[in-house]
N, C-alpha and C. Protein backbone atom coordinates (compact mmCIF):
# COMPACT_ATOMS: atom_id res chain seq x y z
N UNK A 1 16.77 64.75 20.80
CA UNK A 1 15.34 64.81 20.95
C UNK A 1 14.98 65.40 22.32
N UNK A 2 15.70 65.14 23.27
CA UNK A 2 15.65 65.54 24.84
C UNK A 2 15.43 66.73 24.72
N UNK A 3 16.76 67.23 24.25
CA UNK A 3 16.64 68.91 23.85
C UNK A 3 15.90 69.21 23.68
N UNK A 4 15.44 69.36 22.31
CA UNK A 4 14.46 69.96 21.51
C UNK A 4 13.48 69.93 22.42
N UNK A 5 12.62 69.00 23.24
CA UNK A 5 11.40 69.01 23.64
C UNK A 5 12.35 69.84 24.83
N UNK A 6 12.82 69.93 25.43
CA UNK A 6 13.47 70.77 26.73
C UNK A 6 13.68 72.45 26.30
N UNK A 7 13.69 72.41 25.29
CA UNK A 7 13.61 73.86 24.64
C UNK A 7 12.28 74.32 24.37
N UNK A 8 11.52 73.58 23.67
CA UNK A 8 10.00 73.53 23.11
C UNK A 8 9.07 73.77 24.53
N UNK A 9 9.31 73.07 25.77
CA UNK A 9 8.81 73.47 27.05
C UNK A 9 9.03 74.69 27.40
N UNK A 10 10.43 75.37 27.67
CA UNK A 10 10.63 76.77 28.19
C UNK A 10 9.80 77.66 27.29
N UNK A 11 9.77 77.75 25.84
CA UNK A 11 9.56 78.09 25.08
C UNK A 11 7.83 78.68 25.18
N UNK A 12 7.24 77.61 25.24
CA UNK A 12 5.75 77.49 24.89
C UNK A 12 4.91 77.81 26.16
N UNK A 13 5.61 76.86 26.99
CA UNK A 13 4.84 76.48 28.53
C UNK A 13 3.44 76.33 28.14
N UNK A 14 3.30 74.94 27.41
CA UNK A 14 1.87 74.68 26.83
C UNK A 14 1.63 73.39 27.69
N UNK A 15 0.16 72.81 27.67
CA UNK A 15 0.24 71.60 27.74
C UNK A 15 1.20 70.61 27.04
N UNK A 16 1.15 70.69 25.81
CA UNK A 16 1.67 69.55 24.79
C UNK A 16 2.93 70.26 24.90
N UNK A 17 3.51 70.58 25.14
CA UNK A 17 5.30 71.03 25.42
C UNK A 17 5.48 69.74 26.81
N UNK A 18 4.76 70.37 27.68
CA UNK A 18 4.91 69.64 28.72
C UNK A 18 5.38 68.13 28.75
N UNK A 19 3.74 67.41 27.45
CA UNK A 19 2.89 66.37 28.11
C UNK A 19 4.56 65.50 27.11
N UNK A 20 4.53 66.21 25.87
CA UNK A 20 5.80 65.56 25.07
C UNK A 20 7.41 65.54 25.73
N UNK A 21 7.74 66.72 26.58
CA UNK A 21 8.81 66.59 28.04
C UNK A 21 8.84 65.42 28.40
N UNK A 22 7.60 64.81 29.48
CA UNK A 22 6.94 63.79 30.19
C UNK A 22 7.27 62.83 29.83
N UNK A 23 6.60 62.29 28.43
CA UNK A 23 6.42 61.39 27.62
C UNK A 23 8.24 61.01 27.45
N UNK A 24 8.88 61.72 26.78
CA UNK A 24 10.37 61.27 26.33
C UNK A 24 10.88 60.99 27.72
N UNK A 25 11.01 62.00 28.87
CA UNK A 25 11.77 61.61 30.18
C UNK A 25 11.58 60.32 30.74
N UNK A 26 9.78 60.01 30.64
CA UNK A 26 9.62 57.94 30.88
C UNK A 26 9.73 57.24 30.21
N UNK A 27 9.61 57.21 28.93
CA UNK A 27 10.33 56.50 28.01
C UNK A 27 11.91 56.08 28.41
N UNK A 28 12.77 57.45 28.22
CA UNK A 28 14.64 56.86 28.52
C UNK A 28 14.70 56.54 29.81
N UNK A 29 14.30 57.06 31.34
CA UNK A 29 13.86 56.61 32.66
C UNK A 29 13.72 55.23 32.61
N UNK A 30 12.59 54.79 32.20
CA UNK A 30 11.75 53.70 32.68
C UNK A 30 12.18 52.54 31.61
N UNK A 31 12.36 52.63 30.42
CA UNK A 31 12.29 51.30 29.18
C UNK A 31 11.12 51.08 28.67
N UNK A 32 10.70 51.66 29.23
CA UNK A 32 8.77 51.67 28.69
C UNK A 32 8.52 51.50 27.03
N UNK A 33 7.53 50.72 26.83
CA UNK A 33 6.84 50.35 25.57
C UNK A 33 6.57 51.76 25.61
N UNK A 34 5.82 51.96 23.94
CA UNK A 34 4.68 53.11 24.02
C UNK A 34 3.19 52.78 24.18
N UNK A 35 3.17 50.77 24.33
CA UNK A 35 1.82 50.50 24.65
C UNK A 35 1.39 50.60 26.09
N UNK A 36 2.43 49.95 26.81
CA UNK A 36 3.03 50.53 28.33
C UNK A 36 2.51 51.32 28.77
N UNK A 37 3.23 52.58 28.21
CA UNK A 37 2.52 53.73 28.87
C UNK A 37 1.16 54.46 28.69
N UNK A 38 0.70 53.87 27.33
CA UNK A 38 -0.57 54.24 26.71
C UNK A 38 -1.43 53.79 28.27
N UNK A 39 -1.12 52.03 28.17
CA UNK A 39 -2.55 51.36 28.98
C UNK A 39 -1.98 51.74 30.37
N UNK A 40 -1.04 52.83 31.16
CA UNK A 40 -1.23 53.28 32.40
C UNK A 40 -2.25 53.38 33.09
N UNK A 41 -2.53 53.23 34.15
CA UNK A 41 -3.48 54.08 34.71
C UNK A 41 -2.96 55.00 36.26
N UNK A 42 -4.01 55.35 36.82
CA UNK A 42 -3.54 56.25 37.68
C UNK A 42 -3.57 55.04 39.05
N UNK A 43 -4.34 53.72 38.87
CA UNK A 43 -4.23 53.36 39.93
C UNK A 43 -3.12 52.39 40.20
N UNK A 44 -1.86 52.48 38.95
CA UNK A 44 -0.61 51.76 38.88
C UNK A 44 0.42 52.30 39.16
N UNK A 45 0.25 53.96 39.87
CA UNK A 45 0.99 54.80 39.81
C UNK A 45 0.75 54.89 41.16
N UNK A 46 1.91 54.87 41.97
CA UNK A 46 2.09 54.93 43.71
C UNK A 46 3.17 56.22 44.14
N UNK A 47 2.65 57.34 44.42
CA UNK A 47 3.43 58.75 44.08
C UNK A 47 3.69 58.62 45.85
N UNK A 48 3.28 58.14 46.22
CA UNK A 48 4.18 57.68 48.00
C UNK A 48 5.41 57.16 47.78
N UNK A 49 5.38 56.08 47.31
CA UNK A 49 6.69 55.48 47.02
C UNK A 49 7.46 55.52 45.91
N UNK A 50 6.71 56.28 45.46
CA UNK A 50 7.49 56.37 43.69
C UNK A 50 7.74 55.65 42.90
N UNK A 51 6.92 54.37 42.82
CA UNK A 51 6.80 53.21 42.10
C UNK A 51 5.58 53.33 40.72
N UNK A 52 5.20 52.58 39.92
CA UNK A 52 4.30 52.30 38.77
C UNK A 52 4.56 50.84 38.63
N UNK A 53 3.92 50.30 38.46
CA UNK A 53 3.12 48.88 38.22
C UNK A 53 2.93 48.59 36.75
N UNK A 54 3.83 48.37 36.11
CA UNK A 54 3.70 48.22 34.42
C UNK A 54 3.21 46.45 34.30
N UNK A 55 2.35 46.39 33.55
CA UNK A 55 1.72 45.16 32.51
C UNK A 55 2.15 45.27 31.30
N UNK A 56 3.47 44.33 30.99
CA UNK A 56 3.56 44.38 29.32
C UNK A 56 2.47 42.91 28.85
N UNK A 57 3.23 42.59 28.21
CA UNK A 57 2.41 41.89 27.00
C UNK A 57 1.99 40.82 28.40
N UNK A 58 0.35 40.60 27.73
CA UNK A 58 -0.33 39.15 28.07
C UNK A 58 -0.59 39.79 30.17
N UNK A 59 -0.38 40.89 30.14
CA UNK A 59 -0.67 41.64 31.59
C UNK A 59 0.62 40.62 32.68
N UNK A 60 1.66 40.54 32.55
CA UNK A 60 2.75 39.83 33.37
C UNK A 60 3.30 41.10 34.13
């Protein structure tokens, strides 16, 4: 699946090539739900330190 979207990026250089890249790389990276990453926001995301602030279930 890596592939394919790693091919589909060079390929297209679209948004949605990209955003589907993205999406699979934090998924296997991180362990992330797909609700996880849905309810992200930008103010859980610390690009200084390279951290994210995940709330799974019940916001823990």
């Amino acid at each position: 699946m890596l592939g394919y979207y790693r091919g589909l990026r060079r390929r297209e250089q679209s948004y949605f090539a990209y955003r589907g890249y993205m999406l699979i790389i934090t998924f296997l990276g991180t362990g992330l739900r797909r609700t996880e990453i849905i309810n992200l926001k930008w103010s859980d995301v610390d690009l200084g330190n390279l951290t994210m602030s995940v709330y799974g279930k019940n916001r823990k």
